[in-house]
Protein backbone atom coordinates (compact mmCIF):
# COMPACT_ATOMS: atom_id res chain seq x y z
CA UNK A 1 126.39 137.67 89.57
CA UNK A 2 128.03 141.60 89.80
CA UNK A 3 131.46 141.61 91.76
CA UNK A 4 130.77 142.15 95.59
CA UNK A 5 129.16 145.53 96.20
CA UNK A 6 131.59 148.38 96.51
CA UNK A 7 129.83 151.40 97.84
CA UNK A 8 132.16 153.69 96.15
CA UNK A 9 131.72 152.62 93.29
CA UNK A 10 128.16 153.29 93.46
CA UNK A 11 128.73 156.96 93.67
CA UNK A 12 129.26 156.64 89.73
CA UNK A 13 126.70 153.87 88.94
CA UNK A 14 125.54 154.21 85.41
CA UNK A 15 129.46 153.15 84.87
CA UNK A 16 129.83 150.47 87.18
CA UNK A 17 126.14 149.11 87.82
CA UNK A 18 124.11 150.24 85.31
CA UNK A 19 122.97 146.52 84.46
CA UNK A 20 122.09 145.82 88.10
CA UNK A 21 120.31 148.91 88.40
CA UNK A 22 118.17 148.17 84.75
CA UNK A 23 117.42 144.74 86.09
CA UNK A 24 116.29 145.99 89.80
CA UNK A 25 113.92 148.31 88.71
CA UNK A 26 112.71 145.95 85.78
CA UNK A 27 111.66 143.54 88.14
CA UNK A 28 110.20 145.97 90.81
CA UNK A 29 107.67 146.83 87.53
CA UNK A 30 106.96 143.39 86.96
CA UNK A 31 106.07 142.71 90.47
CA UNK A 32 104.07 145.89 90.30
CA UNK A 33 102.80 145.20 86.96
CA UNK A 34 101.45 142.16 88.19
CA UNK A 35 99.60 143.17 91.43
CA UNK A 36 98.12 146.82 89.91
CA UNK A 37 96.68 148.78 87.77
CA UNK A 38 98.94 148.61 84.39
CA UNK A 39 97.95 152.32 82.84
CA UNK A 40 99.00 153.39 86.49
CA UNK A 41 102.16 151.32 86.95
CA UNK A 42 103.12 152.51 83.34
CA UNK A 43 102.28 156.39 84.22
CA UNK A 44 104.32 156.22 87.11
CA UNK A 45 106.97 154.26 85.51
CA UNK A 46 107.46 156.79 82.42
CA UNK A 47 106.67 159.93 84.43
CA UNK A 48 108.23 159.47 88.02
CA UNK A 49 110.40 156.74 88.37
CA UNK A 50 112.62 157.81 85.02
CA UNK A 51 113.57 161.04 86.46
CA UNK A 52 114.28 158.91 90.04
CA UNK A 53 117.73 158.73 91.78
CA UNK A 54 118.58 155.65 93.49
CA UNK A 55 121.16 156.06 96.39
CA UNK A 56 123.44 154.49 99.01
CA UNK A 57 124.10 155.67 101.92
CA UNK A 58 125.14 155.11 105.42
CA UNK A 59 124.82 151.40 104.85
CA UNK A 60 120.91 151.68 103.18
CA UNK A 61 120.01 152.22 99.70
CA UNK A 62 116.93 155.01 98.89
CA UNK A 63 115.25 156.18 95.79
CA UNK A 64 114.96 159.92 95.19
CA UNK A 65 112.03 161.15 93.10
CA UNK A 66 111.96 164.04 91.14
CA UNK A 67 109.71 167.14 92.36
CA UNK A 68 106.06 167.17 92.36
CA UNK A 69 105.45 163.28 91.58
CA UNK A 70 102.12 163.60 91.57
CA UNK A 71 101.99 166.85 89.44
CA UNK A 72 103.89 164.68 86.54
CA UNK A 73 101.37 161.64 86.16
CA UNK A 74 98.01 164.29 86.33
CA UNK A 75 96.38 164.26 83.09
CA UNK A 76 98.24 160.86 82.21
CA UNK A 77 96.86 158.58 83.96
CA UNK A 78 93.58 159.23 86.32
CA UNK A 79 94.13 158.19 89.58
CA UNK A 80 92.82 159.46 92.86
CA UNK A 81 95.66 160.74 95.05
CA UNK A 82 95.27 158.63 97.57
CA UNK A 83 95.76 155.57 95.22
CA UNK A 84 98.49 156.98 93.36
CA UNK A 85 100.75 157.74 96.79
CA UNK A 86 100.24 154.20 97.77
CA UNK A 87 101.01 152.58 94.81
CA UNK A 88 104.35 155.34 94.38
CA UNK A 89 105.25 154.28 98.43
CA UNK A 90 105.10 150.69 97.54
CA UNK A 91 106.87 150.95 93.79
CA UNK A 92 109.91 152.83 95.75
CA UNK A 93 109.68 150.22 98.23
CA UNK A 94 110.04 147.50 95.69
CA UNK A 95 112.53 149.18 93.98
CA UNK A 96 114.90 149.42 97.12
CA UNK A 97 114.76 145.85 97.74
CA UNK A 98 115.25 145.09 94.41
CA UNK A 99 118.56 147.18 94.60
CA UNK A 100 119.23 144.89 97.75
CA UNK A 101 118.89 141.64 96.08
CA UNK A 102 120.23 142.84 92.48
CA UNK A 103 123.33 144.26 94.03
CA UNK A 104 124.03 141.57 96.41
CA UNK A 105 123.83 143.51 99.38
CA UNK A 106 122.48 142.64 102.98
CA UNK A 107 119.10 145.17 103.81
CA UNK A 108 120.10 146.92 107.39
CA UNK A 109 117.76 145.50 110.90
């Protein structure tokens, strides 16, 4: 188990919790993996979510995604748009617990 969370720390965490952060959003693609489409979950995984920033601020963690998410998976995977932002809203969502539980960290009311 990582050291207790230390927000500052996080500010530079490729150096402090790059491990937690591999593991976190490993498991958010298994869960995903599991439940969906896996030429989607893999399209959004290679083409979204590894240009994706996770956060933590003001006491909550977020993922950032790079510009035009949908833009980057066209002509990778085919998926109607509707599909593809649910299955992106619920990926991120994973994801952000996953940083919860990896890191240790209570999720906010």
């Amino acid at each position: 188990m990582a050291d207790e969370f230390d927000p500052e720390k996080f500010e530079d965490k490729y150096a402090h919790y790059f491990n937690e952060l591999q593991r976190a959003y490993k498991n958010a693609f298994n869960q995903m993996n599991d439940r969906y489409d896996s030429e989607l979950i893999h399209g959004i995984d290679q083409t979204v979510l590894n240009e994706s920033e996770p956060f933590y601020e003001d006491g909550e963690f977020r993922v950032e995604l790079p510009e035009d998410p949908r833009e980057r998976i066209r002509g990778a995977v085919a998926v109607d748009d509707e599909t593809f932002e649910e299955t992106l809203e619920e990926y991120v969502e994973r994801i952000e617990s996953e940083l919860y539980r990896t890191l240790g960290v209570d999720r906010p009311e």
